[in-house]
PDB file of N, CA and C in Angstrom:
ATOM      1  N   UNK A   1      29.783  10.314  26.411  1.00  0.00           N
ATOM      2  CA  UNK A   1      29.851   9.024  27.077  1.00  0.00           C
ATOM      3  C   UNK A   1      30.488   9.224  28.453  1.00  0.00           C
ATOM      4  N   UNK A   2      29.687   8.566  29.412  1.00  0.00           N
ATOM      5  CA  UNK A   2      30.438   9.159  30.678  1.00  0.00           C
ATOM      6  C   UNK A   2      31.996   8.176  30.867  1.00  0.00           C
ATOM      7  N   UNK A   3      32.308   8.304  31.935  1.00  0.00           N
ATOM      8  CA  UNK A   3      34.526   7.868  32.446  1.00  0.00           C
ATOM      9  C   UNK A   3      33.891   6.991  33.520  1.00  0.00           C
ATOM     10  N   UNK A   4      32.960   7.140  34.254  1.00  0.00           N
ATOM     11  CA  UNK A   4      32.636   6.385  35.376  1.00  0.00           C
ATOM     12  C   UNK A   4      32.488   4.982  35.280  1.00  0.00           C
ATOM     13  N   UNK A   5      32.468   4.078  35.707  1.00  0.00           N
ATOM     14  CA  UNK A   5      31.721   2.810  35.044  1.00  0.00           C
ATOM     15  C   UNK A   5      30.527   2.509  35.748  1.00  0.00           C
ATOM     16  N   UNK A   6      29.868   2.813  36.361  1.00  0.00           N
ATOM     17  CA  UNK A   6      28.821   2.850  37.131  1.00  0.00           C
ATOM     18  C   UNK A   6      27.669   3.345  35.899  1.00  0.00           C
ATOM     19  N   UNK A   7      28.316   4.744  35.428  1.00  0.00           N
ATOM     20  CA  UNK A   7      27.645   5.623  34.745  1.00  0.00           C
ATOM     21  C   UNK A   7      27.528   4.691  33.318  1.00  0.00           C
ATOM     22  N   UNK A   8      28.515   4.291  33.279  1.00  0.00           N
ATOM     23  CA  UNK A   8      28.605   3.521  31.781  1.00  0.00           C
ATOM     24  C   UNK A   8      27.677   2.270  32.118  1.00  0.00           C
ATOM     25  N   UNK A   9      27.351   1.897  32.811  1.00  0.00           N
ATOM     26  CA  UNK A   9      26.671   0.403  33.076  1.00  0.00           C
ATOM     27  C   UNK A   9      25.219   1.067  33.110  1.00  0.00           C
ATOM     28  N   UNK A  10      24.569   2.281  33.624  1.00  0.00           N
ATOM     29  CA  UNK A  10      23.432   2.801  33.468  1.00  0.00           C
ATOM     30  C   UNK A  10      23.404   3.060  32.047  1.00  0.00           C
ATOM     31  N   UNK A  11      24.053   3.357  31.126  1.00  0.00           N
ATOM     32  CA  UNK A  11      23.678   3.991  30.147  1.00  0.00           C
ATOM     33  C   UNK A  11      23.351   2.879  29.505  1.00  0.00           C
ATOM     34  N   UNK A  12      24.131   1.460  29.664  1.00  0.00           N
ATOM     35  CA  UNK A  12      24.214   0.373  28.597  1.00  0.00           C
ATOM     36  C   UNK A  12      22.201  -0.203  29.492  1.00  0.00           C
ATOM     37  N   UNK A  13      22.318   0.033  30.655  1.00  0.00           N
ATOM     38  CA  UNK A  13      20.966  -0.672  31.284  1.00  0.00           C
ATOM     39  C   UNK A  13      20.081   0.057  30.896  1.00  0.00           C
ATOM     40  N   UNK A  14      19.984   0.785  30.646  1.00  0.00           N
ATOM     41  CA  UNK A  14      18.905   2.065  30.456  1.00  0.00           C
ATOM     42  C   UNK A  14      18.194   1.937  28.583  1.00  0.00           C
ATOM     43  N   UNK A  15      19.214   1.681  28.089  1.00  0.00           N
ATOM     44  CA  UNK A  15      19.347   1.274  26.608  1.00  0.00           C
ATOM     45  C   UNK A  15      18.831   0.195  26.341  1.00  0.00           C
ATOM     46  N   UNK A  16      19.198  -1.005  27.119  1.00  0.00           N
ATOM     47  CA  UNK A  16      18.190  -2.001  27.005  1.00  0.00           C
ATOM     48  C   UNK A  16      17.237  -2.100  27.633  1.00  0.00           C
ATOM     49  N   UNK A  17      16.864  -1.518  28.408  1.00  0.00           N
ATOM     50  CA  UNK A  17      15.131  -0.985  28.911  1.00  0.00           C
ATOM     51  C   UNK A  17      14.385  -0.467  28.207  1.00  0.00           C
ATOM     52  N   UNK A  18      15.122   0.762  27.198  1.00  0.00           N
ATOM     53  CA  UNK A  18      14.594   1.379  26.498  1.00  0.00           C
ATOM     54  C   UNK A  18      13.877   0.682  24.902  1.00  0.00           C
ATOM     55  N   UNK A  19      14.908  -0.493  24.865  1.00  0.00           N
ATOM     56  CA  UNK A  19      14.636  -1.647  23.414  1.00  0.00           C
ATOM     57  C   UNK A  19      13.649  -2.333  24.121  1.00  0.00           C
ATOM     58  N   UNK A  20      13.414  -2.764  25.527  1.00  0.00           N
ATOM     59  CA  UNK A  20      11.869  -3.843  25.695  1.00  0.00           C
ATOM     60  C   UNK A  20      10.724  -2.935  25.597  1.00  0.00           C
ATOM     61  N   UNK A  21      10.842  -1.382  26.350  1.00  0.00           N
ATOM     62  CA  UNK A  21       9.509  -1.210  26.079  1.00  0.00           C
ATOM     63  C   UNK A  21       9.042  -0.643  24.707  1.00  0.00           C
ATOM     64  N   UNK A  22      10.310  -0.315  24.106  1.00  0.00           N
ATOM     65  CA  UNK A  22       9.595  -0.199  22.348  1.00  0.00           C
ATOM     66  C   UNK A  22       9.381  -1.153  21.577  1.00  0.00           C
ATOM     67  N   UNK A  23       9.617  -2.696  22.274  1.00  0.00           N
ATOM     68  CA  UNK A  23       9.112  -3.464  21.888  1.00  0.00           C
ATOM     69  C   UNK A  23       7.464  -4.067  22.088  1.00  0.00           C
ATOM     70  N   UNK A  24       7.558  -3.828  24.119  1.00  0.00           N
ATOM     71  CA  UNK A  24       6.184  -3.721  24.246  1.00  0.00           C
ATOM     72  C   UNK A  24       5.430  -3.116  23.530  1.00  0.00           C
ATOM     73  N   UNK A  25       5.240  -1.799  23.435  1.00  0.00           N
ATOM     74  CA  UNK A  25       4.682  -0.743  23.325  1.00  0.00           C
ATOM     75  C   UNK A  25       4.433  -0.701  21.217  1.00  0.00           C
ATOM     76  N   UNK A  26       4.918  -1.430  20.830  1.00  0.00           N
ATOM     77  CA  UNK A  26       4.463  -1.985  19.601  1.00  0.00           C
ATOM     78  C   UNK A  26       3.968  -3.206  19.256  1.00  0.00           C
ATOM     79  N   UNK A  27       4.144  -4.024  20.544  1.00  0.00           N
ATOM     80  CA  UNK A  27       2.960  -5.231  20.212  1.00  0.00           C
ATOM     81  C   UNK A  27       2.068  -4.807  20.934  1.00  0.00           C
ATOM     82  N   UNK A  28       1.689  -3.849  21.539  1.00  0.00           N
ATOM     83  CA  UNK A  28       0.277  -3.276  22.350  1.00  0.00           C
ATOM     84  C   UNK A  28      -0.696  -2.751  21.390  1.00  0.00           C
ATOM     85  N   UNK A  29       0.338  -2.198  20.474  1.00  0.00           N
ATOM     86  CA  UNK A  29      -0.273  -0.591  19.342  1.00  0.00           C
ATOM     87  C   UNK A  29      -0.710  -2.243  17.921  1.00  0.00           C
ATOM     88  N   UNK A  30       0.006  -3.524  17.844  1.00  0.00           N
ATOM     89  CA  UNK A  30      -0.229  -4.357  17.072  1.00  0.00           C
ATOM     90  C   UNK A  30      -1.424  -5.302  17.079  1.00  0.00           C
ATOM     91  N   UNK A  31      -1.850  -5.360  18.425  1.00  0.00           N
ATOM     92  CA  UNK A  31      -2.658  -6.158  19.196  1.00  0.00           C
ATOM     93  C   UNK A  31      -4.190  -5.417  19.316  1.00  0.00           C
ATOM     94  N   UNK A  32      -4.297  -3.748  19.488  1.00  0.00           N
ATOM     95  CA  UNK A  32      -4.862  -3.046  19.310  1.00  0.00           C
ATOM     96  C   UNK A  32      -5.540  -2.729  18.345  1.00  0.00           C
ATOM     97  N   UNK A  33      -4.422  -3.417  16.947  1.00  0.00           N
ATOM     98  CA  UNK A  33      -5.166  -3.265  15.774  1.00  0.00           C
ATOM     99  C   UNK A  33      -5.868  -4.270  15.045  1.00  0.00           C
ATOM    100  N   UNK A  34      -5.197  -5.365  15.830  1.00  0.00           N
ATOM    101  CA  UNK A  34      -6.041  -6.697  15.303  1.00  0.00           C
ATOM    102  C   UNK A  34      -7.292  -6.380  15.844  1.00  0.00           C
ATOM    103  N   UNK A  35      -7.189  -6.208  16.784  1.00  0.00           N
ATOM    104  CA  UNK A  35      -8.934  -6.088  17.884  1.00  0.00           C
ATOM    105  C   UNK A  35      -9.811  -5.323  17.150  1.00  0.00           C
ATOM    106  N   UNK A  36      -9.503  -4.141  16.741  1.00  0.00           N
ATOM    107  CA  UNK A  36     -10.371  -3.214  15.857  1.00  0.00           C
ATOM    108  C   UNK A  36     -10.467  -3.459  14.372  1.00  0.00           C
ATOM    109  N   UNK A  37      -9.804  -4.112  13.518  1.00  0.00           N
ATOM    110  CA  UNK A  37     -10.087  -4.818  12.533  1.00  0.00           C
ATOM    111  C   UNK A  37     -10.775  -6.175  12.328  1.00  0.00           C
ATOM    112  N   UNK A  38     -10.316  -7.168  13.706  1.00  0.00           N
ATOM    113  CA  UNK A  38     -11.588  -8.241  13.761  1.00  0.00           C
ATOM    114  C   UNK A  38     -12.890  -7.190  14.337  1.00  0.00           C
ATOM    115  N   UNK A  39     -13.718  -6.369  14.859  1.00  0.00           N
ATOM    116  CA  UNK A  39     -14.441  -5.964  15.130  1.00  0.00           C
ATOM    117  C   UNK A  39     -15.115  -5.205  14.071  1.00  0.00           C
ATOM    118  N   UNK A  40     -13.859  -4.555  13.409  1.00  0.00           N
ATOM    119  CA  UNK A  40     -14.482  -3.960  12.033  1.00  0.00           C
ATOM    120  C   UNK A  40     -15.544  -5.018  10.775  1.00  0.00           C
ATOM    121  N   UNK A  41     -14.386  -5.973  10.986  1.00  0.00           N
ATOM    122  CA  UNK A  41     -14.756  -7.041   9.881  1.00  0.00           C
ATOM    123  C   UNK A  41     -15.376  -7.894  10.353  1.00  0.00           C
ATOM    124  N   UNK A  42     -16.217  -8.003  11.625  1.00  0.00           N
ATOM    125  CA  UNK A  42     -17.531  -8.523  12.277  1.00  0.00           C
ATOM    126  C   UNK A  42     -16.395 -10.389  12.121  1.00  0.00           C
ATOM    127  N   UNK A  43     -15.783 -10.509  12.488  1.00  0.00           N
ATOM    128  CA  UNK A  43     -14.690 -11.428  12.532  1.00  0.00           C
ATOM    129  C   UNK A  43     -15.734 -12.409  13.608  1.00  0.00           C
ATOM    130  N   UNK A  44     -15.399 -13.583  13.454  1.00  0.00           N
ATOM    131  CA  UNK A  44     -16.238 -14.636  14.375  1.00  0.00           C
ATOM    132  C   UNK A  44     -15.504 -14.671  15.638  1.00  0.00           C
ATOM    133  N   UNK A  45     -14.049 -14.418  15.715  1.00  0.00           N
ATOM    134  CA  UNK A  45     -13.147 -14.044  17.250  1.00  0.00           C
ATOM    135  C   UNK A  45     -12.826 -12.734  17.542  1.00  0.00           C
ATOM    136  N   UNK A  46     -14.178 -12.400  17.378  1.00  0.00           N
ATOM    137  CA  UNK A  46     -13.717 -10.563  17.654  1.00  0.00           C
ATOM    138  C   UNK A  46     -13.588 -10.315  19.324  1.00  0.00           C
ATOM    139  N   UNK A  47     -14.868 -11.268  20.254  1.00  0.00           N
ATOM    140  CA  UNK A  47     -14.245 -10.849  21.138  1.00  0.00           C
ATOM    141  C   UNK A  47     -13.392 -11.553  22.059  1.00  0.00           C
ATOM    142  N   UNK A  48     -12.524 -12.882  21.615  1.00  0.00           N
ATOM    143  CA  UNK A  48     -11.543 -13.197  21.798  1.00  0.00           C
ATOM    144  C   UNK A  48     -10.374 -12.265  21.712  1.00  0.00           C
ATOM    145  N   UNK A  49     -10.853 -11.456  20.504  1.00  0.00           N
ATOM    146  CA  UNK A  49      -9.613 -10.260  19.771  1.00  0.00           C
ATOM    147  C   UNK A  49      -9.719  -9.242  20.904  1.00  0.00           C
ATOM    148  N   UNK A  50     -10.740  -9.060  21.180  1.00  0.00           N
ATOM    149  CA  UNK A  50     -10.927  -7.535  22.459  1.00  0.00           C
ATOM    150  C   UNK A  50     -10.756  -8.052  23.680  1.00  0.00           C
ATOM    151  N   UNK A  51     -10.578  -9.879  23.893  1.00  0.00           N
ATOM    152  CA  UNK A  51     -10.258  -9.732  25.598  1.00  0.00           C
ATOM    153  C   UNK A  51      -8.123  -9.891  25.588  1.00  0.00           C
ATOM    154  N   UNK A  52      -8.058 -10.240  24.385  1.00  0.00           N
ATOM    155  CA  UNK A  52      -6.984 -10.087  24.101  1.00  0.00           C
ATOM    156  C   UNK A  52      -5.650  -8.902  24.056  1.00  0.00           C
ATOM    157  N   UNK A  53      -6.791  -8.004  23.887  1.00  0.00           N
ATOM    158  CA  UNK A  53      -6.070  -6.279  23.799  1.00  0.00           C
ATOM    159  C   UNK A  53      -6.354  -6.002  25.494  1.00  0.00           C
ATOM    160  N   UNK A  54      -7.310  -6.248  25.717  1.00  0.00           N
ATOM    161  CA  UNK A  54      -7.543  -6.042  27.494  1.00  0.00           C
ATOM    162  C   UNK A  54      -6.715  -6.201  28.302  1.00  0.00           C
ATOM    163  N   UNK A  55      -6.180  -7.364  27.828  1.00  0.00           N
ATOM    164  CA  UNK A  55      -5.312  -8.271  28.716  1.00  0.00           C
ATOM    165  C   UNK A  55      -3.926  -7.200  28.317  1.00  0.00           C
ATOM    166  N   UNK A  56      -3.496  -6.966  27.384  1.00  0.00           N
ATOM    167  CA  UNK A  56      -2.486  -6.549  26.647  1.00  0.00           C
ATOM    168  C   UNK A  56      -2.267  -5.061  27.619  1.00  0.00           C
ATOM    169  N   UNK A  57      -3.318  -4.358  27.065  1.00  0.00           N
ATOM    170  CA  UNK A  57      -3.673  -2.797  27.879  1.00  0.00           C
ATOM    171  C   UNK A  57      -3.126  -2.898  29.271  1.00  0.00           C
ATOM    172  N   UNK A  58      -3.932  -3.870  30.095  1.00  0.00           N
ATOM    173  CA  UNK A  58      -3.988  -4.004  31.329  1.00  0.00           C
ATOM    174  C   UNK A  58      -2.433  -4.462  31.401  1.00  0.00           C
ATOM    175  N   UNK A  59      -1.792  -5.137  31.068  1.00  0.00           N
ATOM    176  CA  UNK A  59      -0.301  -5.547  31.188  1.00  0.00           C
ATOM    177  C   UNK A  59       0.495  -4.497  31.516  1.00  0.00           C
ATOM    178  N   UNK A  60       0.453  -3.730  30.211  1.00  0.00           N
ATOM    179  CA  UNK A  60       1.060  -2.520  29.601  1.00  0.00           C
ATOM    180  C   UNK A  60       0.812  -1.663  31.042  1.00  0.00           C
ATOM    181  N   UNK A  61      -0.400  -1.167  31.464  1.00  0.00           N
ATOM    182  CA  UNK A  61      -0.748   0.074  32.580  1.00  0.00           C
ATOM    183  C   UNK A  61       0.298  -0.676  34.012  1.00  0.00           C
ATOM    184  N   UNK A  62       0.225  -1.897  34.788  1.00  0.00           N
ATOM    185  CA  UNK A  62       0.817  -2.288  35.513  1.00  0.00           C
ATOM    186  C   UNK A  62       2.597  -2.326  35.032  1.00  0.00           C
ATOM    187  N   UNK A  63       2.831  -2.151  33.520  1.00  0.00           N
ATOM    188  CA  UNK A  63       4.424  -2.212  33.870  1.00  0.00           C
ATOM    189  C   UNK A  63       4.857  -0.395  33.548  1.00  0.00           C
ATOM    190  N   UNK A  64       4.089   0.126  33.412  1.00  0.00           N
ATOM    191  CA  UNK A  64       4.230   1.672  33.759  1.00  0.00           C
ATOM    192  C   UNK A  64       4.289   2.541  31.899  1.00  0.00           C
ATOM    193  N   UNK A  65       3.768   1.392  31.123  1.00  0.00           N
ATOM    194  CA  UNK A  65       4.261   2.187  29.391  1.00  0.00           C
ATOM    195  C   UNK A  65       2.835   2.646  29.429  1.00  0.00           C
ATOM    196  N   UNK A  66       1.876   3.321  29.818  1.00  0.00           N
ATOM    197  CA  UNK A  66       0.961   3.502  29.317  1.00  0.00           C
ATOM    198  C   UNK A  66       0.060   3.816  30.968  1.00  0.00           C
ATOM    199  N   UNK A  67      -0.306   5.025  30.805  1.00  0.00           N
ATOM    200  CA  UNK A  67      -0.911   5.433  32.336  1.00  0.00           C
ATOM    201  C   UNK A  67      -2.408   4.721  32.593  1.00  0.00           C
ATOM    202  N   UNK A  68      -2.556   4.727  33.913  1.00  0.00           N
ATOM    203  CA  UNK A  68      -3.957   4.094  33.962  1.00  0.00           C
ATOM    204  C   UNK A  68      -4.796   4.056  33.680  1.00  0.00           C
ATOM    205  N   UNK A  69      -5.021   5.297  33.590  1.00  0.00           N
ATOM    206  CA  UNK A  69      -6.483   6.212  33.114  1.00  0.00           C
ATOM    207  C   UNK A  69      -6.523   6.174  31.456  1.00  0.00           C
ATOM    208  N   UNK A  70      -5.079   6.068  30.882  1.00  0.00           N
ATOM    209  CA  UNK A  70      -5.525   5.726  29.414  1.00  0.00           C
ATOM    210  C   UNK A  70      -5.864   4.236  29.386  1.00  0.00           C
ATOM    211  N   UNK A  71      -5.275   3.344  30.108  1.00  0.00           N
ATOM    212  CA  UNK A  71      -4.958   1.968  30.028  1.00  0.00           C
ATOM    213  C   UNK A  71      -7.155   1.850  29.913  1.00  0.00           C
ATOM    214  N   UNK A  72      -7.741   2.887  31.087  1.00  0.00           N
ATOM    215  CA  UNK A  72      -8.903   2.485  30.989  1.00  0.00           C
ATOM    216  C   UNK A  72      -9.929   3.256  29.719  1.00  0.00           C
ATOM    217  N   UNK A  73      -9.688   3.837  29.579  1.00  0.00           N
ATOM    218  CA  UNK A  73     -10.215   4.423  28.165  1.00  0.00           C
ATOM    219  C   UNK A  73      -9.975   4.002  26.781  1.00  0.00           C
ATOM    220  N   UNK A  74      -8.825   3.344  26.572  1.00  0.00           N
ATOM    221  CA  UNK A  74      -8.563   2.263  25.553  1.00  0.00           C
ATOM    222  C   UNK A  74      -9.351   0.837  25.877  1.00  0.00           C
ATOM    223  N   UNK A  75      -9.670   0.364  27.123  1.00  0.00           N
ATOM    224  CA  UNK A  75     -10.286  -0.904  27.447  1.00  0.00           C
ATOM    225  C   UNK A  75     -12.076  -0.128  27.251  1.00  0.00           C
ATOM    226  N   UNK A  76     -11.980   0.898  27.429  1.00  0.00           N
ATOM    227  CA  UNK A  76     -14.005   1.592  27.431  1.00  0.00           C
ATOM    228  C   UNK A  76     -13.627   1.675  26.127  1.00  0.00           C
ATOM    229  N   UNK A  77     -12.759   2.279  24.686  1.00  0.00           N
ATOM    230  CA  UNK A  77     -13.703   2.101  24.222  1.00  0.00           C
ATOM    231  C   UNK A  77     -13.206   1.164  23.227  1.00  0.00           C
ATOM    232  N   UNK A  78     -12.888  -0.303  23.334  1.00  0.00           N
ATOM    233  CA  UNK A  78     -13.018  -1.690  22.969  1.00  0.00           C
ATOM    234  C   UNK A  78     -14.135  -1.910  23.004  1.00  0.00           C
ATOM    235  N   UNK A  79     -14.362  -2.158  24.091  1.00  0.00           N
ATOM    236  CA  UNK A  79     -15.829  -2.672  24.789  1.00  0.00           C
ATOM    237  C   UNK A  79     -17.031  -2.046  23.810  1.00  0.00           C
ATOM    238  N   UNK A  80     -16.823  -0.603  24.059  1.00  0.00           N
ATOM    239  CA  UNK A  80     -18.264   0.035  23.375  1.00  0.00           C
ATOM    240  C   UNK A  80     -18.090  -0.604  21.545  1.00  0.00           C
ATOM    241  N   UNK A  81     -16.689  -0.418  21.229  1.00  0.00           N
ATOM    242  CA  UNK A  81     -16.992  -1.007  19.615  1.00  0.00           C
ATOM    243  C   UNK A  81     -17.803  -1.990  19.907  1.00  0.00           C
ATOM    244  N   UNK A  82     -17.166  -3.444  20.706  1.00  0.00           N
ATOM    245  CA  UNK A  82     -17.949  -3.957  20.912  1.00  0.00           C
ATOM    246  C   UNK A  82     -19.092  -4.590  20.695  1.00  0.00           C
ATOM    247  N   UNK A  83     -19.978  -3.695  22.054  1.00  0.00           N
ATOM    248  CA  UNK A  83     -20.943  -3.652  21.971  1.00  0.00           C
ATOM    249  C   UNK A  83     -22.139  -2.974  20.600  1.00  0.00           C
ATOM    250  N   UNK A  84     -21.360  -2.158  19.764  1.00  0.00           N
ATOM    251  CA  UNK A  84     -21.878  -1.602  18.652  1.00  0.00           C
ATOM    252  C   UNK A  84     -21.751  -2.939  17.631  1.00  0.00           C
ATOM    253  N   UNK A  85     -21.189  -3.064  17.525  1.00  0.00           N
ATOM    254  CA  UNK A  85     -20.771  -4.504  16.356  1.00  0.00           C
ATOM    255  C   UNK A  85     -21.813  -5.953  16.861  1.00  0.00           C
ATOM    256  N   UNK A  86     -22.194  -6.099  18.197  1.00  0.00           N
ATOM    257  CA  UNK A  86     -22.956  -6.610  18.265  1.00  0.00           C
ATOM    258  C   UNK A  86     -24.288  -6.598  18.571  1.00  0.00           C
ATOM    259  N   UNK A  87     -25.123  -5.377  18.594  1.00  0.00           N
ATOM    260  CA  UNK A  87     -26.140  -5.181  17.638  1.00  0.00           C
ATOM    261  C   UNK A  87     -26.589  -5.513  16.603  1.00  0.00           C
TER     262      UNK A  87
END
């Protein structure tokens, strides 16, 4: 534990930064799964459920838990389930 209080006020800030985005970052991974289970189960708001995770993804990439390039490969392949499910 650091003597500083500067140091001590980062550690306590840092800690609660660290509790929002494991909070984010499990309603992303929660939201993710609704989407692919209404899609699985041909759900009548499936793609309410997938603009829902979009939105979620896209949140997530702008506050920095999740890089862009995945942020867009998790939104490609929503979409393609998707589009397979509605066939």
């Amino acid at each position: 534990m650091p003597n500083i209080k500067s140091a001590k006020k980062r550690v306590l800030v840092a800690a609660k930064k660290a509790r929002a985005n494991k909070a984010a970052r499990t309603n992303l991974k929660t939201v993710l799964k609704k989407a692919d289970a209404a899609v699985s189960a041909g759900a009548a708001d499936q793609a309410e459920a997938i603009r829902v995770a979009i939105k979620k993804v896209d949140q997530a990439a702008a506050k920095k838990l999740m890089h862009k390039n995945a942020a867009a490969h998790k939104k490609s392949a929503l979409m393609k389930k998707l589009a397979a499910a509605s066939k």
